[in-house]
N, C-alpha and C. Protein backbone atom coordinates (compact mmCIF):
# COMPACT_ATOMS: atom_id res chain seq x y z
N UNK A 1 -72.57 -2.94 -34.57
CA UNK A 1 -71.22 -3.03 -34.08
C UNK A 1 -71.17 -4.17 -33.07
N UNK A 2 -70.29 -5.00 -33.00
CA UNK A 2 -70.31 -6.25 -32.03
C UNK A 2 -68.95 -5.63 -31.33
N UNK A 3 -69.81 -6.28 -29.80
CA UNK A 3 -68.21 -6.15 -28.94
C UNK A 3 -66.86 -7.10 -29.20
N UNK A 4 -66.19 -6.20 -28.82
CA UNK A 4 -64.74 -7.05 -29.26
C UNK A 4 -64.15 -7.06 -28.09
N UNK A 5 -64.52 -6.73 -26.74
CA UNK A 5 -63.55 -6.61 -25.27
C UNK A 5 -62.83 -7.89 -25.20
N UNK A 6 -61.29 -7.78 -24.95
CA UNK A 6 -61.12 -8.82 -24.58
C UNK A 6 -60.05 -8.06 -23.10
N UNK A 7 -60.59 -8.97 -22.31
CA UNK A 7 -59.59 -8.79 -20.81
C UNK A 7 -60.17 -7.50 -20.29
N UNK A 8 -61.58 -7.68 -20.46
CA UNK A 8 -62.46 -7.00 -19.18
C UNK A 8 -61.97 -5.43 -20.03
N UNK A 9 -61.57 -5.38 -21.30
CA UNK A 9 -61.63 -3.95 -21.80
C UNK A 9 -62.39 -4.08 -22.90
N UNK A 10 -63.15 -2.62 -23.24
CA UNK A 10 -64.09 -2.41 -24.33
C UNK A 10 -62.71 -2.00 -25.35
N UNK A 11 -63.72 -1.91 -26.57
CA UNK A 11 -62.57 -1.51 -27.79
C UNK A 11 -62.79 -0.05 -27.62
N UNK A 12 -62.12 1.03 -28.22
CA UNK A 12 -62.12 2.33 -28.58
C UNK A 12 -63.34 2.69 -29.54
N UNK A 13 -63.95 3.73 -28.90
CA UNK A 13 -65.25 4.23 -29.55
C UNK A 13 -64.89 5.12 -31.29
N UNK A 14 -65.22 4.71 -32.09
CA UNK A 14 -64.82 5.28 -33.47
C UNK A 14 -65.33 6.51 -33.56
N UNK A 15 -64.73 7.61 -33.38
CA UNK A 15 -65.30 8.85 -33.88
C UNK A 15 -65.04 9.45 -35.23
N UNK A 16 -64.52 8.90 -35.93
CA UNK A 16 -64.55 9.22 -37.54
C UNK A 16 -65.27 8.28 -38.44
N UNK A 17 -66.06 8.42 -39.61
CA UNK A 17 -66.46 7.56 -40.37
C UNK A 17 -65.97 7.31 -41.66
N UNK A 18 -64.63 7.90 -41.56
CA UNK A 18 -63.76 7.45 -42.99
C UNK A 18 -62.37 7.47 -42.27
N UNK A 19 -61.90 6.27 -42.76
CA UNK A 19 -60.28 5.72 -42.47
C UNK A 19 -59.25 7.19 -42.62
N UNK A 20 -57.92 7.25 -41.17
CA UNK A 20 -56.95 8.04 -41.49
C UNK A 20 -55.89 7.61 -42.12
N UNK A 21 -55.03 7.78 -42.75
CA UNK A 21 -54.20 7.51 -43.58
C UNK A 21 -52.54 8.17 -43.15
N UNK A 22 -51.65 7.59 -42.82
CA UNK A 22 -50.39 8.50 -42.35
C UNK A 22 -49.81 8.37 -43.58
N UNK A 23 -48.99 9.34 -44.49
CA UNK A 23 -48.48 9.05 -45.35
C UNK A 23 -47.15 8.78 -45.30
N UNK A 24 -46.61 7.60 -45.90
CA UNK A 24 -45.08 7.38 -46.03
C UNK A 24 -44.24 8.60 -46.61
N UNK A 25 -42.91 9.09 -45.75
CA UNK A 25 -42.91 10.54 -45.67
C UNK A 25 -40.97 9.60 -45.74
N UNK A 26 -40.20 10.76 -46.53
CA UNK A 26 -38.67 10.71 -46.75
C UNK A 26 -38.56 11.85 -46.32
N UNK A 27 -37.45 12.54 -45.01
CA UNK A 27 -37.03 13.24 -44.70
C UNK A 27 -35.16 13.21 -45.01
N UNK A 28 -35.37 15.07 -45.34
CA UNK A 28 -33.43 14.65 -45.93
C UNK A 28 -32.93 15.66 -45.38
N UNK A 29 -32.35 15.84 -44.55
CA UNK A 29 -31.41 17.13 -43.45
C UNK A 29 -30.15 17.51 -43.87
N UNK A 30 -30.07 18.90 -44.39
CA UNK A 30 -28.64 19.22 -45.39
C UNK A 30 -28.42 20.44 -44.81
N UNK A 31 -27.19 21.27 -44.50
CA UNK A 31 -26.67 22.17 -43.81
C UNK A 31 -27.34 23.29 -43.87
N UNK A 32 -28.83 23.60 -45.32
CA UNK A 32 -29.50 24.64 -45.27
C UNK A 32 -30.71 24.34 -44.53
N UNK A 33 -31.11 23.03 -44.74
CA UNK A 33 -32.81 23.11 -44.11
C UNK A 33 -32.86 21.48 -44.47
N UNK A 34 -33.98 21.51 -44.37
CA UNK A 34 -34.64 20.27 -44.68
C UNK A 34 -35.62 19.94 -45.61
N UNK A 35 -35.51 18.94 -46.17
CA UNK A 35 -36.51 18.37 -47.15
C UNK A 35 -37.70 17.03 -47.29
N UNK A 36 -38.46 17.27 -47.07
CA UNK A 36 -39.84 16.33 -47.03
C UNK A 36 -40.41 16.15 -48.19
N UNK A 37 -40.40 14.20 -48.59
CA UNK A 37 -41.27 13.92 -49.62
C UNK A 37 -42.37 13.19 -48.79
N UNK A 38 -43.85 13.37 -49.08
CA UNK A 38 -44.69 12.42 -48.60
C UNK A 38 -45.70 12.33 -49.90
N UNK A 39 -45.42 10.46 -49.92
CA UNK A 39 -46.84 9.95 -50.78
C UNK A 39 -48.10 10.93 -49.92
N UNK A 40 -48.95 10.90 -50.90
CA UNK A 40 -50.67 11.36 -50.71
C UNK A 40 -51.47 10.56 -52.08
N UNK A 41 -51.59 9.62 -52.60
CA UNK A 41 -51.81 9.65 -53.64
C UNK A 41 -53.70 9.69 -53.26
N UNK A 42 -54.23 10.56 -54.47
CA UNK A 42 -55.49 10.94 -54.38
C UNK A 42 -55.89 12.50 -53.46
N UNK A 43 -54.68 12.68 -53.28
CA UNK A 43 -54.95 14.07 -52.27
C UNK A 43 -55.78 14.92 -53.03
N UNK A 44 -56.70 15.61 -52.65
CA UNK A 44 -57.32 16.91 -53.28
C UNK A 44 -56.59 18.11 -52.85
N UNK A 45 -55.83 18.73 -53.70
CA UNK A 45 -54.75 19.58 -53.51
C UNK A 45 -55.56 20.67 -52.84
N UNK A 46 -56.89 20.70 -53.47
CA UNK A 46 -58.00 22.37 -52.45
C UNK A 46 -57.95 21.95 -51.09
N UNK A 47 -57.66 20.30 -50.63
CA UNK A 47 -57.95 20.34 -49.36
C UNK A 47 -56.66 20.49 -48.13
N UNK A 48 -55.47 20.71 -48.81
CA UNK A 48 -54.36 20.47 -48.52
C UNK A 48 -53.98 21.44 -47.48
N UNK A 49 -53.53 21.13 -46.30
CA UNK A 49 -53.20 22.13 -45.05
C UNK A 49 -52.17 21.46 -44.99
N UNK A 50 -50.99 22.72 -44.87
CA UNK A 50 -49.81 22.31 -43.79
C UNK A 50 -49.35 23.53 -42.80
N UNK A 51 -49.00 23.62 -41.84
CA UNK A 51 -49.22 24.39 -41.04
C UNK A 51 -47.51 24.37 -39.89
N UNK A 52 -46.91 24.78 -39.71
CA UNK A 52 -45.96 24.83 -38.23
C UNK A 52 -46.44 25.77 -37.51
N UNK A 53 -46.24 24.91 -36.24
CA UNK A 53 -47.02 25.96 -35.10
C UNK A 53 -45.90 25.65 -33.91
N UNK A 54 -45.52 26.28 -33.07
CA UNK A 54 -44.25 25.81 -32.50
C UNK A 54 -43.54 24.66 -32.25
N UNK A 55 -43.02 24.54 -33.38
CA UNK A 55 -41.92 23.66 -33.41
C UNK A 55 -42.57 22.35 -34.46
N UNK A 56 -44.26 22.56 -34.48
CA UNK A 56 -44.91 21.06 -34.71
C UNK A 56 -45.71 21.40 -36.13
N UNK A 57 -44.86 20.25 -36.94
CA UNK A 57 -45.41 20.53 -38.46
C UNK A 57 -46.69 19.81 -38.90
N UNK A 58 -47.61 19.86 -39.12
CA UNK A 58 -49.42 19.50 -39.04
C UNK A 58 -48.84 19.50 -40.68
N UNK A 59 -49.70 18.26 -41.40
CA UNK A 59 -49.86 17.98 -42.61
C UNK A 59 -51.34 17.41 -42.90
N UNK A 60 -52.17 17.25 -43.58
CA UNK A 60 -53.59 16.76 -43.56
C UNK A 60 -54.09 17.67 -44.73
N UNK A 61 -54.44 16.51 -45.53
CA UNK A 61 -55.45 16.45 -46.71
C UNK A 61 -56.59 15.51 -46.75
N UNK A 62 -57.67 15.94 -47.94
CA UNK A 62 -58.33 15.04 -47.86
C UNK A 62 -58.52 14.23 -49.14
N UNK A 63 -58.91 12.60 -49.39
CA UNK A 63 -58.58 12.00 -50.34
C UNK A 63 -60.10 11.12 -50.70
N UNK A 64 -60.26 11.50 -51.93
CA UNK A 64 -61.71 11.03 -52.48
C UNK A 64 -61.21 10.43 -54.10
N UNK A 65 -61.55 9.15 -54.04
CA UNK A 65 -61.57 8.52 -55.51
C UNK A 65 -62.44 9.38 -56.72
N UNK A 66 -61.61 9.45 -57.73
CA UNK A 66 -62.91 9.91 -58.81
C UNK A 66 -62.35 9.17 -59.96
N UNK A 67 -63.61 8.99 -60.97
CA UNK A 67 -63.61 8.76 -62.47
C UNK A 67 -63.28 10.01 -63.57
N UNK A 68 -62.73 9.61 -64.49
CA UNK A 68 -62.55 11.16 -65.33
C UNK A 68 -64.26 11.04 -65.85
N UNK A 69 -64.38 12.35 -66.53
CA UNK A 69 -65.61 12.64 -66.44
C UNK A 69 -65.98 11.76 -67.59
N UNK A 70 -67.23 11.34 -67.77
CA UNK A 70 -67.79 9.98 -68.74
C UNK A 70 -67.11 8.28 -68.45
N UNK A 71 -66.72 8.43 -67.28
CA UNK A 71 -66.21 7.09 -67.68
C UNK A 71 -66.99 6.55 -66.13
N UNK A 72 -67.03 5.16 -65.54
CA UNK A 72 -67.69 5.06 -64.25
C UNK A 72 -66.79 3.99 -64.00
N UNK A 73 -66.10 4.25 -62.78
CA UNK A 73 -64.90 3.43 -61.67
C UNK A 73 -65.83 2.29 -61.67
N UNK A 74 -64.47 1.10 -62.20
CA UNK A 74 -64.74 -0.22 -62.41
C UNK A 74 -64.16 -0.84 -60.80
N UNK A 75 -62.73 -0.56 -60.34
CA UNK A 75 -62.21 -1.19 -59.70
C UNK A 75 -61.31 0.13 -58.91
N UNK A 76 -61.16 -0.09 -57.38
CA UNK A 76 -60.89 0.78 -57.03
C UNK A 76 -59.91 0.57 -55.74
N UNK A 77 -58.36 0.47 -55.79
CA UNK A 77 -57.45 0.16 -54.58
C UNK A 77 -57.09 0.99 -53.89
N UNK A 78 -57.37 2.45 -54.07
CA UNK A 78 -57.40 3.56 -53.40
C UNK A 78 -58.72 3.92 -52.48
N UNK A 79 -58.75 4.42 -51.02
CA UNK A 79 -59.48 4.30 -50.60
C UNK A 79 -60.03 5.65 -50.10
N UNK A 80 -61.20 5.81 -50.07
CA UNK A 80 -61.54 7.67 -49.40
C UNK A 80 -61.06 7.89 -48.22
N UNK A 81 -60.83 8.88 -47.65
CA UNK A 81 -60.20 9.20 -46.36
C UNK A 81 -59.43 10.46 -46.30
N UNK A 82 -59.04 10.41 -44.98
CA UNK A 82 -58.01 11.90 -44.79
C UNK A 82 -56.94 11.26 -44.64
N UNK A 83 -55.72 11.93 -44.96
CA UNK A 83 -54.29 11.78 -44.77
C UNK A 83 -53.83 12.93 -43.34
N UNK A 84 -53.03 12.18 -42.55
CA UNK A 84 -52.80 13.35 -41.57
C UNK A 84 -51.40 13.07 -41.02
N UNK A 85 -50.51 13.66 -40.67
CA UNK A 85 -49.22 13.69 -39.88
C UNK A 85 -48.80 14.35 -39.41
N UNK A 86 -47.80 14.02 -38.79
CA UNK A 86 -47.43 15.41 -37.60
C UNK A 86 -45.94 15.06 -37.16
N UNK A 87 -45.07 16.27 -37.44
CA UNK A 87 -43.64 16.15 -37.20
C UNK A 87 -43.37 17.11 -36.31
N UNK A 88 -42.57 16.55 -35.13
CA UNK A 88 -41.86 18.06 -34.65
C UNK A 88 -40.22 18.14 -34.96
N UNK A 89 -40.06 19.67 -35.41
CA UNK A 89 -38.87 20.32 -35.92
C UNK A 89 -38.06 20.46 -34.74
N UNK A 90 -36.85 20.50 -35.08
CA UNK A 90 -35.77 20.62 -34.12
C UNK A 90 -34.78 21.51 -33.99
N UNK A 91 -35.05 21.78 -35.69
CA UNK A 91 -34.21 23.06 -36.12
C UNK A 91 -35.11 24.47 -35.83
N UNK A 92 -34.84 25.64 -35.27
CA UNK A 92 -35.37 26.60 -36.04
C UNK A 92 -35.76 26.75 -37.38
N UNK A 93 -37.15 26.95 -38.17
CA UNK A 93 -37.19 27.04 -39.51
C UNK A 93 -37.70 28.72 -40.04
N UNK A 94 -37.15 29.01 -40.92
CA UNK A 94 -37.23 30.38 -41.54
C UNK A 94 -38.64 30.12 -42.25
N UNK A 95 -40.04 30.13 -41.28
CA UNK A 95 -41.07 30.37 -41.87
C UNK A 95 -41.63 31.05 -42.75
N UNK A 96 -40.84 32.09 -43.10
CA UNK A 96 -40.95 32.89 -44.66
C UNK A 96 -40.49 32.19 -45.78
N UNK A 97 -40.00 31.45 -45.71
CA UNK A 97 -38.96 31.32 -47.05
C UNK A 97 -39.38 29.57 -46.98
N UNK A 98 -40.38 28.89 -46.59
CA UNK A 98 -40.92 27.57 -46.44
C UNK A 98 -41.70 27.45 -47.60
N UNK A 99 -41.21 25.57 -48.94
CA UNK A 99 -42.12 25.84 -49.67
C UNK A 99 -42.35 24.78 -49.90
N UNK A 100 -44.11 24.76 -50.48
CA UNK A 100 -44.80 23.03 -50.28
C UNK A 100 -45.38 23.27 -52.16
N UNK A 101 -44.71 22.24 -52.23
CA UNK A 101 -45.21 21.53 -54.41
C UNK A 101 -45.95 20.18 -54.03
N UNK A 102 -47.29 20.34 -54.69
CA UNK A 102 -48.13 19.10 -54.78
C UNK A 102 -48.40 18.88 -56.06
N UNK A 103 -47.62 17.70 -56.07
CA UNK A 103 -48.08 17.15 -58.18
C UNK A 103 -47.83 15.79 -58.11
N UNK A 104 -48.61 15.33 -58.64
CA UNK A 104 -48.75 13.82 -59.06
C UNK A 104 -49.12 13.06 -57.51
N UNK A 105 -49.43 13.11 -56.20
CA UNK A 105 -49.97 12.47 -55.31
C UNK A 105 -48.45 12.48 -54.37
N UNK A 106 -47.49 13.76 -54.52
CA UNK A 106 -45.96 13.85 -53.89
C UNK A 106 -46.55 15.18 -53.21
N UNK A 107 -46.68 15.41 -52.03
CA UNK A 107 -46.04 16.71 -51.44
C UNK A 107 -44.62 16.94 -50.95
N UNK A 108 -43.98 17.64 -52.01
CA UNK A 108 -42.71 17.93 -51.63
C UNK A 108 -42.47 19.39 -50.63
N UNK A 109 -41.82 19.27 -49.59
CA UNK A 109 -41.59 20.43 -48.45
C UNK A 109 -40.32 20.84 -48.59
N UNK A 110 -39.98 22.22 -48.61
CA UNK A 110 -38.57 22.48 -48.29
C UNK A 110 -38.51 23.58 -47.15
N UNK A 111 -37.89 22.87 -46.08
CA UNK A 111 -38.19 23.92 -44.91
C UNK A 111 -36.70 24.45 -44.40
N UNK A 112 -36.18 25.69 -45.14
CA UNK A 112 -34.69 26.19 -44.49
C UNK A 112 -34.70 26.58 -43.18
N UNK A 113 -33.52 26.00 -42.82
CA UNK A 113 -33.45 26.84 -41.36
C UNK A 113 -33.16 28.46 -41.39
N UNK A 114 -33.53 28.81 -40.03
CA UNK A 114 -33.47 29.83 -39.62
C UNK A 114 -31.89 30.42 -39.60
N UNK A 115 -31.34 31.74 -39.98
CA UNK A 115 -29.84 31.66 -40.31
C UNK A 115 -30.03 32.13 -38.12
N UNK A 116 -28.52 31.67 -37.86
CA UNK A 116 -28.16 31.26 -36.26
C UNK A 116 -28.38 33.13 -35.84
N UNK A 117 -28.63 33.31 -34.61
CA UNK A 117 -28.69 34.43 -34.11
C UNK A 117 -27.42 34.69 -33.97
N UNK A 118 -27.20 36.02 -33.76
CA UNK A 118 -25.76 36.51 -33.58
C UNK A 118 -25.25 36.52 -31.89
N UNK A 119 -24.10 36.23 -31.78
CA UNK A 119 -23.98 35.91 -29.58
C UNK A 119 -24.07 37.84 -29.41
N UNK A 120 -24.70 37.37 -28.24
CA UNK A 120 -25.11 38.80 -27.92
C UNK A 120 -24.42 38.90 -26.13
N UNK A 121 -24.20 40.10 -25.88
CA UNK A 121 -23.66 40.33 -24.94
C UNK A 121 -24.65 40.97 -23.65
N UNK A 122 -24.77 40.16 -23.01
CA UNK A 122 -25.78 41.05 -22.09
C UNK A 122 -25.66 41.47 -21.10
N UNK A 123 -25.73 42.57 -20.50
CA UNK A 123 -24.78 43.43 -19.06
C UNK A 123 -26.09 43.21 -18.02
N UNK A 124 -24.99 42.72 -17.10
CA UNK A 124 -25.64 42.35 -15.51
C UNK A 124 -25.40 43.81 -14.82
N UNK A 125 -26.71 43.98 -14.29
CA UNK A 125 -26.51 44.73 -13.32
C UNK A 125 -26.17 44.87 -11.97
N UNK A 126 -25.69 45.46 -11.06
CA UNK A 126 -25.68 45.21 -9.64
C UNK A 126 -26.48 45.62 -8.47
N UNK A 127 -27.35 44.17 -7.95
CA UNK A 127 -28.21 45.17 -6.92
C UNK A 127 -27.49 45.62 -6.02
């Protein structure tokens, strides 16, 4: 590894040994929920996590070139690595009813919102 400091700073220490990948992601917001397309092309669908955890949507797969079986990769513009992203939601989303299709190197998301709470009335007491 050669230093690269320039202006009395070191570069950032690499702690991964395969490239991350953010995937180009179409978001579409319609009065029920929302909809997410993101390229992955090469994703291994076994490796596929998506996850919301308050409020913050975690996406990450992992992506390995292969040959069909008998044949041996001549040329190769796809590269090994993980894919990873991270959105935060704004809407409430109805985490039951959330659904992720992976085909052809598309994860498609459909995340409905949560239907609105009802106004609630709440009685003050008097100290």
């Amino acid at each position: 590894m050669t230093d690269q400091s320039t202006n009395g700073t070191l570069p950032a220490e690499d702690t991964r040994t395969e490239p991350v990948f953010t995937p180009p992601t179409d978001i579409i917001e319609t009065t029920a929920g929302v909809q997410m397309v993101l390229d992955m092309p090469g994703a291994d669908p076994d490796t596929l996590d998506v996850t919301l955890d308050n409020r913050v949507l975690r996406i990450s797969a992992r992506s390995a070139s292969s040959a069909p079986e008998g044949y041996a990769l001549v040329h190769a513009e796809y590269r090994d690595g993980n894919y990873e992203r991270r959105f935060t939601v704004s809407e409430p989303i109805d985490t039951a009813a959330i659904e992720a299709v992976f085909k052809d190197g598309v994860l498609r998301l459909t995340l409905p919102k949560a239907a609105p709470s009802p106004a609630a009335r709440i009685s003050v007491k008097a100290a």
